[in-house]
N, C-alpha and C. Protein backbone atom coordinates (compact mmCIF):
# COMPACT_ATOMS: atom_id res chain seq x y z
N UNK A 1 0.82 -1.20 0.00
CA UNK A 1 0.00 0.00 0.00
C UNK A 1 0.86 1.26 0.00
N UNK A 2 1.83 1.06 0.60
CA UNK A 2 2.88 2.34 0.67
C UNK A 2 3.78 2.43 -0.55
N UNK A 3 3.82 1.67 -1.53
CA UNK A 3 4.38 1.94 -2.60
C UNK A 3 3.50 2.23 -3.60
N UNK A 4 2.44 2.08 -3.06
CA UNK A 4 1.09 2.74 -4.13
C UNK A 4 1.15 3.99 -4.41
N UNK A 5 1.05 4.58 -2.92
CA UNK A 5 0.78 5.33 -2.35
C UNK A 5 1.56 6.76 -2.80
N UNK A 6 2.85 6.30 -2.27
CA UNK A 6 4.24 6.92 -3.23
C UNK A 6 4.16 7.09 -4.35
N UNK A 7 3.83 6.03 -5.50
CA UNK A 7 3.76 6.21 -6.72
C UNK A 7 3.09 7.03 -7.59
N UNK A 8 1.44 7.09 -6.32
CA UNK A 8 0.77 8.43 -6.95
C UNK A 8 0.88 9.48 -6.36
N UNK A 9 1.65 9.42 -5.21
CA UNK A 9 2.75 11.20 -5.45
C UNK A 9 3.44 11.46 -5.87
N UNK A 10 4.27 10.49 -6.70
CA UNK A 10 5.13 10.59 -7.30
C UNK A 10 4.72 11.08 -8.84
N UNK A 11 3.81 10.70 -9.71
CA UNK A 11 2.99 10.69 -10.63
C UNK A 11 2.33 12.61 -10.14
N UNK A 12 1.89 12.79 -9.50
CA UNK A 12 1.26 13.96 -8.94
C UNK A 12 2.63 15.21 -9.16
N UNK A 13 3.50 15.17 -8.64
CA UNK A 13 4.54 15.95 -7.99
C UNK A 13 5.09 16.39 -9.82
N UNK A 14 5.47 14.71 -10.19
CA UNK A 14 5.98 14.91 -11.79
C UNK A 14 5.34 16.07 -12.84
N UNK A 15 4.05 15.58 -12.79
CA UNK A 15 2.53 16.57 -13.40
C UNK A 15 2.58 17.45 -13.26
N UNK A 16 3.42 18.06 -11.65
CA UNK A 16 2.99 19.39 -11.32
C UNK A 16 4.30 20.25 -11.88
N UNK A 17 5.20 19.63 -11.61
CA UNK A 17 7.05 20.23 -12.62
C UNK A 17 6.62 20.47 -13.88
N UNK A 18 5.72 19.42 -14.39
CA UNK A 18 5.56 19.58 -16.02
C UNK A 18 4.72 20.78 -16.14
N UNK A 19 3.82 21.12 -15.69
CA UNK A 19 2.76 22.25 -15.74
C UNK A 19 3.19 23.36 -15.10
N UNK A 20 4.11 23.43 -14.46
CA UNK A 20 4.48 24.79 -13.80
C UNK A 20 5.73 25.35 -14.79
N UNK A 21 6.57 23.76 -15.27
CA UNK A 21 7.65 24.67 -16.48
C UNK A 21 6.88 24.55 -17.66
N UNK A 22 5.93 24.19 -17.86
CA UNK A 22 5.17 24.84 -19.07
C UNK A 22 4.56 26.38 -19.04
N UNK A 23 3.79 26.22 -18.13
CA UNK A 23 3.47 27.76 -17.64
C UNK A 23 4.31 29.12 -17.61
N UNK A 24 5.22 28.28 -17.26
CA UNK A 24 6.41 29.82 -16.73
C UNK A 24 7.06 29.82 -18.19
N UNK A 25 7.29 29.16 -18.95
CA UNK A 25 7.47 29.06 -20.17
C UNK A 25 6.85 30.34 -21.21
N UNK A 26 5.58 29.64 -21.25
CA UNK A 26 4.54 30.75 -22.21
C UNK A 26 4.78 32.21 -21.48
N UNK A 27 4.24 32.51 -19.93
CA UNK A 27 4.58 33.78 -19.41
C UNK A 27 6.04 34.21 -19.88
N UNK A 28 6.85 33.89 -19.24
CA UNK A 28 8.58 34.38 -19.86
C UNK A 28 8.86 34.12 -21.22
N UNK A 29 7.57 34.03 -22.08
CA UNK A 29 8.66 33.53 -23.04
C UNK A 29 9.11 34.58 -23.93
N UNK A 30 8.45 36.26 -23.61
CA UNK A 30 9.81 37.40 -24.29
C UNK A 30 10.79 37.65 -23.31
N UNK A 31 11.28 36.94 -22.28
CA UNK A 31 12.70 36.86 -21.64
C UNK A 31 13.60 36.08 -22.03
N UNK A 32 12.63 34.74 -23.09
CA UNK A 32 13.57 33.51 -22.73
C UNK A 32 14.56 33.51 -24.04
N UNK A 33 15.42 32.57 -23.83
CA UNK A 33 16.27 32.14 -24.95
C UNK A 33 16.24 30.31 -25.26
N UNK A 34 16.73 30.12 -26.72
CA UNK A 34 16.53 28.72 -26.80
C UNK A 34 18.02 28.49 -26.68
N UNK A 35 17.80 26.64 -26.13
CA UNK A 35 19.18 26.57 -25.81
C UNK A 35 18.92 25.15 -25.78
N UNK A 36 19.80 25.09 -27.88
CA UNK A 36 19.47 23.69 -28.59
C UNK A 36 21.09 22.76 -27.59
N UNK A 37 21.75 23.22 -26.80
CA UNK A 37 22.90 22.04 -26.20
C UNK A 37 21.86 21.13 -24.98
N UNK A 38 22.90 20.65 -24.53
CA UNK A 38 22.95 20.19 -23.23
C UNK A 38 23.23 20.36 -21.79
N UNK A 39 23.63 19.86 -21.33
CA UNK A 39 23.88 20.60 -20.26
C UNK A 39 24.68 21.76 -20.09
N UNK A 40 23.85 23.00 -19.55
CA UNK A 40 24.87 24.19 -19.66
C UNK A 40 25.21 25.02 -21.13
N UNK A 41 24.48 24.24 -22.26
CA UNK A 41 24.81 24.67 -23.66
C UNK A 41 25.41 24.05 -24.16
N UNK A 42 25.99 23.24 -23.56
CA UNK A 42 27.25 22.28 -24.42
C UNK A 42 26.56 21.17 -25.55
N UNK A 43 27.35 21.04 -26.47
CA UNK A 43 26.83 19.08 -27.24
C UNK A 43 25.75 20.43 -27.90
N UNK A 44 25.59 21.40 -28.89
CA UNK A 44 24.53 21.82 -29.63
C UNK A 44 24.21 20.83 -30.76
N UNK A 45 22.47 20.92 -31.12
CA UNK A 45 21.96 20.15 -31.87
C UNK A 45 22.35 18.43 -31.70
N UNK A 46 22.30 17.87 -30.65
CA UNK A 46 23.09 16.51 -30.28
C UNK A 46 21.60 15.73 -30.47
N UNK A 47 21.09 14.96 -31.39
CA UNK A 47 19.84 14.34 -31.35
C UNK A 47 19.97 12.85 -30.79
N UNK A 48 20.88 12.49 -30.46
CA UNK A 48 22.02 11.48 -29.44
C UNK A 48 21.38 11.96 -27.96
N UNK A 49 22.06 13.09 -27.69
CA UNK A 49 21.19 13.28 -26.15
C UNK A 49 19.55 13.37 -25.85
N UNK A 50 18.90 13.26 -26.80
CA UNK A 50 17.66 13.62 -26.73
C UNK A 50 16.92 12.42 -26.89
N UNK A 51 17.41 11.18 -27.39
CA UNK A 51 17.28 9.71 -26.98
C UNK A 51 17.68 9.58 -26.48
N UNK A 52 18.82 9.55 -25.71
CA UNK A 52 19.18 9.50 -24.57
C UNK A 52 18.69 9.87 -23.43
N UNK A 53 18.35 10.78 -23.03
CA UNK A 53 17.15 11.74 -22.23
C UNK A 53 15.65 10.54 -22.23
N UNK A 54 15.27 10.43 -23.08
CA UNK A 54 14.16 9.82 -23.43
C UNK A 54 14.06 8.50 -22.96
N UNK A 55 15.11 7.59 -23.29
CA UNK A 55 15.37 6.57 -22.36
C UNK A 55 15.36 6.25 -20.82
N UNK A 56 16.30 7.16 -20.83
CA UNK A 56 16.27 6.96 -19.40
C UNK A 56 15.03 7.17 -18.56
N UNK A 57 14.84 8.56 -19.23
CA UNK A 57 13.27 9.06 -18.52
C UNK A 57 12.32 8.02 -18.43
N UNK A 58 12.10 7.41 -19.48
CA UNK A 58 11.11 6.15 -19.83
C UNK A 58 11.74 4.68 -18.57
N UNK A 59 13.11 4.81 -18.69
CA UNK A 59 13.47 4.07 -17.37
C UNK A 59 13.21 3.84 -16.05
N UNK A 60 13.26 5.15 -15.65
CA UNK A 60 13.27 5.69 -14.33
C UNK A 60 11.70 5.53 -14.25
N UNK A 61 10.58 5.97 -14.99
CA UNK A 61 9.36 5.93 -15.05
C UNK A 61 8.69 4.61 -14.67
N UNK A 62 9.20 3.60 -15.35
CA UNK A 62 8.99 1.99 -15.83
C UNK A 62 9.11 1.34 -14.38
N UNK A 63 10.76 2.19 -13.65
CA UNK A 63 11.47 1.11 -12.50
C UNK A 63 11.34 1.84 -11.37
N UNK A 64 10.46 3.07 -11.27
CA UNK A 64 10.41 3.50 -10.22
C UNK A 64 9.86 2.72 -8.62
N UNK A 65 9.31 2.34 -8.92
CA UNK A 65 9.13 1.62 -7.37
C UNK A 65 9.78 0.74 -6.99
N UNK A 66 10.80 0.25 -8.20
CA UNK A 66 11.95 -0.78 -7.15
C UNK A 66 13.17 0.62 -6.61
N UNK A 67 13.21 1.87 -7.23
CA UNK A 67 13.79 2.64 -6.90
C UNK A 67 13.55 3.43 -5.88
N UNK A 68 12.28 3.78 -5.27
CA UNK A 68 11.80 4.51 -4.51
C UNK A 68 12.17 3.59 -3.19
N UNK A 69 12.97 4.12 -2.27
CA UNK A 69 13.13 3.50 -0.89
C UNK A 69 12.42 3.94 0.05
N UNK A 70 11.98 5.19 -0.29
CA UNK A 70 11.17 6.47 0.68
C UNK A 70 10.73 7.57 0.16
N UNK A 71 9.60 8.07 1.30
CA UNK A 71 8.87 9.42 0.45
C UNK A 71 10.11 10.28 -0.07
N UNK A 72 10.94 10.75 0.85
CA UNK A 72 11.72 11.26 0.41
C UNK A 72 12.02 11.41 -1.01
N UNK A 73 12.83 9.97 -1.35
CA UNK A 73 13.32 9.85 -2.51
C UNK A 73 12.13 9.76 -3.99
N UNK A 74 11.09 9.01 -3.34
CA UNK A 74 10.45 9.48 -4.07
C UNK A 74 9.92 10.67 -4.92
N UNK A 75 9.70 11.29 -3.74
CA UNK A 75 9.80 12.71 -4.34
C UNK A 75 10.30 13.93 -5.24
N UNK A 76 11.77 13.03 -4.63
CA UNK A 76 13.15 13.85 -5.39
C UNK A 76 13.42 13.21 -7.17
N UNK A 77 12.85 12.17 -6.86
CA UNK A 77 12.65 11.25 -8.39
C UNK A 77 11.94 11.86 -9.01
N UNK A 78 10.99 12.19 -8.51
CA UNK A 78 9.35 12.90 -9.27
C UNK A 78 10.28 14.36 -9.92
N UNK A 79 10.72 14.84 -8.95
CA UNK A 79 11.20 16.32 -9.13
C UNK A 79 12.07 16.18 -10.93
N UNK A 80 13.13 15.25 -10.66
CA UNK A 80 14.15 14.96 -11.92
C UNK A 80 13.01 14.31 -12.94
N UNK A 81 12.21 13.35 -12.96
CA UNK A 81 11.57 13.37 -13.89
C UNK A 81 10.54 14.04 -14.71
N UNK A 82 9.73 15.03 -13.41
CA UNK A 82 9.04 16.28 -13.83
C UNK A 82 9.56 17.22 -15.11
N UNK A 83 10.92 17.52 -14.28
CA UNK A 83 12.19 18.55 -15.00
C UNK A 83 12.42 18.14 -16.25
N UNK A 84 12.67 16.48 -16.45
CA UNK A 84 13.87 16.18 -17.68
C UNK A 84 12.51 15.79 -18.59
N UNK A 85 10.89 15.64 -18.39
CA UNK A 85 9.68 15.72 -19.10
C UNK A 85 9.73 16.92 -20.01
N UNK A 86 9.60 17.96 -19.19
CA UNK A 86 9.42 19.65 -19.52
C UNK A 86 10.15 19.60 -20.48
N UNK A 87 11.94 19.55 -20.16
CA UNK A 87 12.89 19.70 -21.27
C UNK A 87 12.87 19.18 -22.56
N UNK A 88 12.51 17.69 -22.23
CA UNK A 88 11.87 16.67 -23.57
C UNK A 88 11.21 17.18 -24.65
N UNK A 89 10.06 17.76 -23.88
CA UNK A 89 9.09 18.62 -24.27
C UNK A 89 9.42 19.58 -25.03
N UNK A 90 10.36 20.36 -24.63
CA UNK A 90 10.94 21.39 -25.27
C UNK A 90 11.58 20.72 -26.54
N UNK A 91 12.71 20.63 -26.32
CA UNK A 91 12.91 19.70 -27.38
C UNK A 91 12.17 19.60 -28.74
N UNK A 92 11.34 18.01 -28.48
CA UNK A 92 10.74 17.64 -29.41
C UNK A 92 9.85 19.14 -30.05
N UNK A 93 9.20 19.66 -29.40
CA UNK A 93 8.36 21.21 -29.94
C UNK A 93 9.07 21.96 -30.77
N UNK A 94 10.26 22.26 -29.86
CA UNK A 94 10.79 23.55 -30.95
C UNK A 94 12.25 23.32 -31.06
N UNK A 95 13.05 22.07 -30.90
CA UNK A 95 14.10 21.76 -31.35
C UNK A 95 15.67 22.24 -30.05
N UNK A 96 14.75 22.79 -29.03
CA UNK A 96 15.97 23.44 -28.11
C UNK A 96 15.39 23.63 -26.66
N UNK A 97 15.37 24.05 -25.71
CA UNK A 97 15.12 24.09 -24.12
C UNK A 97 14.89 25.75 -24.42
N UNK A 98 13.92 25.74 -23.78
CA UNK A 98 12.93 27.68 -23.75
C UNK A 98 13.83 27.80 -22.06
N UNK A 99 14.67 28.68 -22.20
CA UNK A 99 15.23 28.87 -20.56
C UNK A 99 15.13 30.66 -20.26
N UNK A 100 14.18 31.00 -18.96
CA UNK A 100 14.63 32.37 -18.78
C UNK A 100 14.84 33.01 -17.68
N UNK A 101 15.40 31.90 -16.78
CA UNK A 101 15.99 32.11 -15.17
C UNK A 101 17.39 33.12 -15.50
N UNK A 102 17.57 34.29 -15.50
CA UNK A 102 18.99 34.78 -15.25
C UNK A 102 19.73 35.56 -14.16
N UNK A 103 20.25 34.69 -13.32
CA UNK A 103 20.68 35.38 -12.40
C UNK A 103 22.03 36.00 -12.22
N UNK A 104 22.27 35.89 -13.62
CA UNK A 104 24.14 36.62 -13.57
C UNK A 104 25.26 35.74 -13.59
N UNK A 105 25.50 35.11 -12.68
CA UNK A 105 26.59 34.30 -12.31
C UNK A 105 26.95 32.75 -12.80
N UNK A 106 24.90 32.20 -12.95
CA UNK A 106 25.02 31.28 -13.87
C UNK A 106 24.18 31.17 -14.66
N UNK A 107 24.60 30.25 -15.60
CA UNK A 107 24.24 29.91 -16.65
C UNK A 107 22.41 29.85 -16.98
N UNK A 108 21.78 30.47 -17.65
CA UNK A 108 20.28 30.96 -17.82
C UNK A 108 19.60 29.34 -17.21
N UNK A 109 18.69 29.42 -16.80
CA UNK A 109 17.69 28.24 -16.87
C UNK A 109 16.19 28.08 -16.81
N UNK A 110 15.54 27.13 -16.30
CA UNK A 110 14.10 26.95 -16.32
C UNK A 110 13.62 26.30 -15.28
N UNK A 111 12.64 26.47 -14.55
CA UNK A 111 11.47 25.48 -13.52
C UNK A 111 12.24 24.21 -13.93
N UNK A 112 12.35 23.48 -15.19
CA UNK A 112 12.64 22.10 -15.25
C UNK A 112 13.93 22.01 -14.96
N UNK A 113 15.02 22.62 -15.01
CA UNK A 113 16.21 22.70 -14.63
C UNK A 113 16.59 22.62 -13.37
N UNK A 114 15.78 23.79 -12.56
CA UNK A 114 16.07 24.15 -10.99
C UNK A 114 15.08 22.56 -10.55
N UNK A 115 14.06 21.91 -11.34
CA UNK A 115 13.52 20.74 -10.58
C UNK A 115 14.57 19.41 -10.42
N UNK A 116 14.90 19.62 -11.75
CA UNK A 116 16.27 18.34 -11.78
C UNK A 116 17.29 18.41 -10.79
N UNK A 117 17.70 19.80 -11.01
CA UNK A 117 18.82 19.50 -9.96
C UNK A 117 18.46 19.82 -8.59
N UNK A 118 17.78 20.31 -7.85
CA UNK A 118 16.76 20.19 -6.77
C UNK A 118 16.64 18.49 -6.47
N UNK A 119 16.06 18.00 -7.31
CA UNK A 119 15.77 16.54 -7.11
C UNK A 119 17.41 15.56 -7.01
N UNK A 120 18.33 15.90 -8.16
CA UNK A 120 19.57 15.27 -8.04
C UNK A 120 20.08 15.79 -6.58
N UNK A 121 20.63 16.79 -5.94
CA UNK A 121 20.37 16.93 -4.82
C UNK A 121 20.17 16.25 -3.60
N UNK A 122 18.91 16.34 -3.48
CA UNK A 122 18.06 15.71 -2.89
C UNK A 122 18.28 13.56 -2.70
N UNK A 123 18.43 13.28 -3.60
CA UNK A 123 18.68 11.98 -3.82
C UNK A 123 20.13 11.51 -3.05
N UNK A 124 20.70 12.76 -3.34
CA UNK A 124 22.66 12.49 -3.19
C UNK A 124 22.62 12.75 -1.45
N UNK A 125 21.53 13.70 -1.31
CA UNK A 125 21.57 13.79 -0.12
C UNK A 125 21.34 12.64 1.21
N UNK A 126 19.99 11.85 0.11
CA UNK A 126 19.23 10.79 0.54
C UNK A 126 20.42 9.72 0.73
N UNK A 127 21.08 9.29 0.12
CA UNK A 127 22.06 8.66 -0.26
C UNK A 127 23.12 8.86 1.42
N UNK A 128 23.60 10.16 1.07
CA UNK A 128 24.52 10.08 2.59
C UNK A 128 24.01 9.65 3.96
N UNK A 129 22.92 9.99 3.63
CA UNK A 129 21.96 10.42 5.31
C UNK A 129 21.92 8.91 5.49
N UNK A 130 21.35 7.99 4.64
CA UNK A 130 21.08 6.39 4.33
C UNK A 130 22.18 5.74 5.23
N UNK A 131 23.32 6.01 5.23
CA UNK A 131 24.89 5.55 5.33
C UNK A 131 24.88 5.80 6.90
């Protein structure tokens, strides 16, 4: 019951990354810039990473409940798969990631960005605390 349970917050949490970096998307989108690389800009036009991306995502989706140890992590899963959805998304639509977070120091981003790594984070964190 508790991995049910998880799974449809996990499913919930994902939904909600996807709809909030869609949203902030359309609003920002005379701030934003496209940004056909990878991580950080790097690897431009790489249609290699974007099956790649896709895979895994479809992975993590498929094997999540042998992965989920706890709400926690659950959560933080939802967060990275929410994020790396959005980006997908982007992607396949218009060929590049819509990003218009700029805070100066780094590199521009998006809701799906700050969810991924929020969630990677989170996991690494899960990980020590575990130990």
């Amino acid at each position: 019951m508790i991995k049910k349970t998880l799974s449809g917050s996990f499913v919930r949490i994902a939904l909600l990354i996807l709809v909030l970096d869609r949203i902030s998307k359309h609003i920002f989108a005379s701030m934003s810039i496209q940004n056909t690389g990878t991580l950080f800009g790097m690897g431009q036009n790489n249609l290699l990473w974007l099956a790649v991306s896709v895979l895994i995502l479809v992975g993590i989706y498929k094997y999540r409940t042998s992965l989920i140890k706890n709400a926690w992590c659950s959560h933080m899963l939802a967060l990275v798969v929410g994020g790396a959805a959005g980006n997908i998304l982007d992607r396949i639509l218009y060929g590049g990631v819509i990003d218009f977070i700029n805070v100066g120091f780094w590199p521009v981003f998006n809701i799906a960005d700050a969810a991924i790594t929020l969630g990677v984070i989170g996991l690494i964190w899960d990980e020590f605390r575990q130990q």
